[in-house]
Protein backbone atom coordinates (compact mmCIF):
# COMPACT_ATOMS: atom_id res chain seq x y z
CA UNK A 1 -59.91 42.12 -72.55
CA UNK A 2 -61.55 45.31 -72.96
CA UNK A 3 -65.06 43.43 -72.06
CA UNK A 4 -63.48 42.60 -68.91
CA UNK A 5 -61.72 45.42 -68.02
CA UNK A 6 -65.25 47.47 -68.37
CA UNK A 7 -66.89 45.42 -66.48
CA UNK A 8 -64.65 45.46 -63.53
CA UNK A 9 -64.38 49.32 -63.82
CA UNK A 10 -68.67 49.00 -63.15
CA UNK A 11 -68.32 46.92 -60.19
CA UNK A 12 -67.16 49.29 -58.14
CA UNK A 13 -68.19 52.64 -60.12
CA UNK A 14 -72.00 50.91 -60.48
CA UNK A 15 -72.19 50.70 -56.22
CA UNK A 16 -71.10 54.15 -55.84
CA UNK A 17 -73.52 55.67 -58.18
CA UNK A 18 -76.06 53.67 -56.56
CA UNK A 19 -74.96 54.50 -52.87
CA UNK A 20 -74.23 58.23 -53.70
CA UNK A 21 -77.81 59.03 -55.39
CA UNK A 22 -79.13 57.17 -52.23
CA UNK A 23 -77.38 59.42 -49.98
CA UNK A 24 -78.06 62.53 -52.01
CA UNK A 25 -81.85 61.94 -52.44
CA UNK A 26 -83.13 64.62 -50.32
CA UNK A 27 -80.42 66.84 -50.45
CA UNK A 28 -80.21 67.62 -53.84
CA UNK A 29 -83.98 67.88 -53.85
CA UNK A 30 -83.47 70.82 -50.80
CA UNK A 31 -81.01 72.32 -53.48
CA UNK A 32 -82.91 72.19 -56.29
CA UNK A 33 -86.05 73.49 -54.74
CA UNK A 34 -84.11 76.57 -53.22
CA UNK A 35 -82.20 77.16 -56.26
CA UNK A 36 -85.54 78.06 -57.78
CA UNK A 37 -86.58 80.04 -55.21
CA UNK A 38 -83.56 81.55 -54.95
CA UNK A 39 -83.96 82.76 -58.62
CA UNK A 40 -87.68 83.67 -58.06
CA UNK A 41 -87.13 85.99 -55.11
CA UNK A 42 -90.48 87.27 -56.13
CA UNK A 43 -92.04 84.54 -54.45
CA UNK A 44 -90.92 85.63 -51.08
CA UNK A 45 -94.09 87.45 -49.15
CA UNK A 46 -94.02 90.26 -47.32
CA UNK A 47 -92.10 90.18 -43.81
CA UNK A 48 -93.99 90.81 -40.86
CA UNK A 49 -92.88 94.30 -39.44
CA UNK A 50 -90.15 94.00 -37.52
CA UNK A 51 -90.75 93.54 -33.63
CA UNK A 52 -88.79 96.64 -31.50
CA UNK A 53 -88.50 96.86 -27.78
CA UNK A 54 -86.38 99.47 -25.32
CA UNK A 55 -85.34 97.59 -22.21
CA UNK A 56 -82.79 98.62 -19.20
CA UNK A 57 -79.78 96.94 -18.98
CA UNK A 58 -79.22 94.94 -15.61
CA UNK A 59 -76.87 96.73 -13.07
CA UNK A 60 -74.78 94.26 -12.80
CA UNK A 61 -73.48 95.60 -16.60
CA UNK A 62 -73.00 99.26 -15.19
CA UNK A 63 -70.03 98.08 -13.23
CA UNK A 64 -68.77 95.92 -15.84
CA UNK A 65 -68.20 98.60 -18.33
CA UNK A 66 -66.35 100.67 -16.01
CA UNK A 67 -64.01 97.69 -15.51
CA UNK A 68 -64.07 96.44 -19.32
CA UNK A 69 -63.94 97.72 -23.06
CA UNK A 70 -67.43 97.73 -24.43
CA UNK A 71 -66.66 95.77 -27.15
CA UNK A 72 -65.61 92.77 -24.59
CA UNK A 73 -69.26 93.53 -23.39
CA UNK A 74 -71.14 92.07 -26.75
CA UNK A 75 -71.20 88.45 -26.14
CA UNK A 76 -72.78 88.78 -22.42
CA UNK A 77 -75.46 91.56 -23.47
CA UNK A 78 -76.51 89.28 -26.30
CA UNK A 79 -76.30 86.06 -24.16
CA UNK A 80 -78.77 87.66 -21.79
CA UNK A 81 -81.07 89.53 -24.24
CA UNK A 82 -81.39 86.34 -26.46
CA UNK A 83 -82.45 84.49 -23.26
CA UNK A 84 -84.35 87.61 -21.75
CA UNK A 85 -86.55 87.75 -25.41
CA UNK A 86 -86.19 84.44 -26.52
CA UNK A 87 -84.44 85.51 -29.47
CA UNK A 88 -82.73 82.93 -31.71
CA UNK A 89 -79.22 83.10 -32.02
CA UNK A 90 -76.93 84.17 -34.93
CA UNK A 91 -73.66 85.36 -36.36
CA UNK A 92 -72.55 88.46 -33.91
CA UNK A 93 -70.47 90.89 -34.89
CA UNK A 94 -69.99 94.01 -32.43
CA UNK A 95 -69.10 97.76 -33.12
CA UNK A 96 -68.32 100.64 -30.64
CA UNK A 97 -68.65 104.17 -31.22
CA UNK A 98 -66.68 106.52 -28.88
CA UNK A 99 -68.07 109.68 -30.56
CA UNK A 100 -71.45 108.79 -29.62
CA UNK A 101 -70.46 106.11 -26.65
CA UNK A 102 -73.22 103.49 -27.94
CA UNK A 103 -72.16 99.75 -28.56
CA UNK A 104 -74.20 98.56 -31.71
CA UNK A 105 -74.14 94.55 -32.04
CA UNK A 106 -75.64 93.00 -35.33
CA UNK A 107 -76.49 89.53 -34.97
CA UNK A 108 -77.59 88.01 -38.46
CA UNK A 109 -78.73 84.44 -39.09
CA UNK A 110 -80.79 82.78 -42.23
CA UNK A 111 -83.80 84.58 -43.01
CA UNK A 112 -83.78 87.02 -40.57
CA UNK A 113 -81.48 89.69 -38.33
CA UNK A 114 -81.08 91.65 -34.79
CA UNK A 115 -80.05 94.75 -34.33
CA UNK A 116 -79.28 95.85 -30.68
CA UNK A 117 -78.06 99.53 -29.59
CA UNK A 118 -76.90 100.16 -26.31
CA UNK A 119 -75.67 103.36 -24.46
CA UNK A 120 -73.72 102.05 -21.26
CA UNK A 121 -73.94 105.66 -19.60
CA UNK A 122 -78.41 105.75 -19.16
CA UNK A 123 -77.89 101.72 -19.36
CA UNK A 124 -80.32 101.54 -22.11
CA UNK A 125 -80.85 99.04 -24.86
CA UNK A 126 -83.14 99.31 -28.13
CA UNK A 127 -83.46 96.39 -30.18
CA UNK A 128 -84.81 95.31 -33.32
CA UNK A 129 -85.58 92.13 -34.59
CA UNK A 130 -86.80 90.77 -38.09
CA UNK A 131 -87.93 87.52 -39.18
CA UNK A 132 -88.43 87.20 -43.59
CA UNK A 133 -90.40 83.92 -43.74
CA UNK A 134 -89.41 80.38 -44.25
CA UNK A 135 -88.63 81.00 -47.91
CA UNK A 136 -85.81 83.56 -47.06
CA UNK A 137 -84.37 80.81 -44.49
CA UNK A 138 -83.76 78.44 -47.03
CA UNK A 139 -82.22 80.63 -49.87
CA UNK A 140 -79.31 81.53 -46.73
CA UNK A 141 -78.98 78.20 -46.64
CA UNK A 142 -78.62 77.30 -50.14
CA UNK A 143 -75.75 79.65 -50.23
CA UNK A 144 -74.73 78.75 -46.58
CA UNK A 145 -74.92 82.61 -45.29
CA UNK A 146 -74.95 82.97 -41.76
CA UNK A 147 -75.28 79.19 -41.55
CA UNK A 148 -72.17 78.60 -39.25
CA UNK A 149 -68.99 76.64 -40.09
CA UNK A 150 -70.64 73.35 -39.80
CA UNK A 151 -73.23 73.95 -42.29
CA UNK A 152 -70.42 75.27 -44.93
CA UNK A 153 -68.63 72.27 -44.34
CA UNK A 154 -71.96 70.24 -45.07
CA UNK A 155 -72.20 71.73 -48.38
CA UNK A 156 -68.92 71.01 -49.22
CA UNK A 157 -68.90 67.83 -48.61
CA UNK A 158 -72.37 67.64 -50.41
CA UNK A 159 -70.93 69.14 -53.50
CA UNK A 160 -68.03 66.44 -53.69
CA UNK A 161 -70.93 63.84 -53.59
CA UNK A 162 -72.86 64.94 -56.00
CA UNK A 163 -69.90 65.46 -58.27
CA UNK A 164 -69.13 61.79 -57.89
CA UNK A 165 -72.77 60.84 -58.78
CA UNK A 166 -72.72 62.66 -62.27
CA UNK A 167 -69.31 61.46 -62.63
CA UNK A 168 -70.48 58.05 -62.24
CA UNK A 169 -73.78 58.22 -64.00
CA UNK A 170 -71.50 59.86 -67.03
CA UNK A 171 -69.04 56.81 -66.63
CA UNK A 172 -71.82 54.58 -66.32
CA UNK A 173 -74.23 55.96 -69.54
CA UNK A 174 -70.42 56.83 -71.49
CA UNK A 175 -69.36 53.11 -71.84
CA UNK A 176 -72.63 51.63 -73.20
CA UNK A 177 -72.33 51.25 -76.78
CA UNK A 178 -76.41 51.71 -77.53
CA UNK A 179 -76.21 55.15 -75.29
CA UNK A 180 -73.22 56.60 -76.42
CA UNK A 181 -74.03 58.72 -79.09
CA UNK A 182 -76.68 60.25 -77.44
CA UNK A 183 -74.95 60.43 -74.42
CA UNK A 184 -72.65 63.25 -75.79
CA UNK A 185 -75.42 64.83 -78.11
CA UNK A 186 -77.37 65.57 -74.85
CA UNK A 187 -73.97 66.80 -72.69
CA UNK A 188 -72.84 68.76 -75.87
CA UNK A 189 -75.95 70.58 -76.03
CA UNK A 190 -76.74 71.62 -72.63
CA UNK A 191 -72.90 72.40 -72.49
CA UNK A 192 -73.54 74.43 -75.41
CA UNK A 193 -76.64 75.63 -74.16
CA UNK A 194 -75.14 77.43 -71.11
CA UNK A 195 -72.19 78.61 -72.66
CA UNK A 196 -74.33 80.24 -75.14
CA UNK A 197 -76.61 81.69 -72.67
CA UNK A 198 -73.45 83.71 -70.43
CA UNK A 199 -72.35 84.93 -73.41
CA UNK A 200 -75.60 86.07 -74.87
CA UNK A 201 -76.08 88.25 -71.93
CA UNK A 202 -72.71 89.34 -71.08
CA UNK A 203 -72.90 90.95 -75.01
């Protein structure tokens, strides 16, 4: 009875194993690979300078913040700047200063940033834009900063896969009687091992 009732338990926890480490093949290399580089920020090169540029606003936006609050201003100006530059898009986030009347929007996507400063009264804009290299992309991503909603929901549901691939290899390795013993010397020691480690350097 217990024979059997094992090997039912592997027909269906075998095919998900299988299927999940399928579907996980690349991604948990891309996590892997930027988990080191995220822990070897060393590696990262040197950013090209930043590019800056001083443009005019259009008119058109000279009668719009008469009519408007500057902050309802943001999205436009940074709709037609990004198309104006051909600037890649980002997270936006706006601020207005009354004391010194300029509109600051900070647009920040993975591995790189724009800053924009405008004063509505000469109808100026200065911007500033910074690219870090491919490297820097990919450690935002691995922690999903600046990444969108979609993307964080992407390595959610990545996580939950993964965690039902070890759980299944575990099962899998767990309930064969010639690996058993060495399946929990090998969990108990890197358990071990990374307990030991956080406490080592906490004291």
């Amino acid at each position: 009875m217990k024979r059997y009732n094992l090997s039912k338990s592997q027909r269906w926890v075998r095919p998900l194993h299988a299927y999940s480490s399928m579907l996980m093949l690349f991604i948990m290399l891309f996590f892997t690979v930027t988990g080191l580089t995220l822990n070897n920020r060393q590696w990262l090169s040197n950013p090209a300078p930043p590019i800056e540029a001083e443009l005019q606003l259009p008119t058109n936006f000279h009668l719009l913040f008469e009519q408007q609050q500057p902050q309802q201003l943001a999205q436009p100006i940074w709709q037609w700047l990004k198309s104006h530059q051909q600037l890649p898009d980002g997270e936006l986030s706006s601020d207005w200063s009354e004391s010194e009347q300029l509109l600051t929007l900070d647009i920040k996507r993975p591995g790189g940033y724009t800053l924009v400063e405008i004063l509505p009264d000469d109808q100026s804009l200065w911007y500033e834009h910074q690219y870090l290299g491919w490297m820097a992309v990919i450690n935002d991503l691995h922690m999903g900063r600046y990444s969108g909603q979609l993307w964080s929901w992407f390595i959610d549901i990545a996580a939950v896969v993964m965690l039902v691939f070890t759980l299944t290899g575990f099962w899998l390795v767990l309930f064969h009687p010639k690996r058993r013993s060495r399946t929990l010397t090998l969990s108990g020691f890197g358990t071990l091992l990374m307990v030991g480690l956080y406490f080592w350097m906490l004291f």
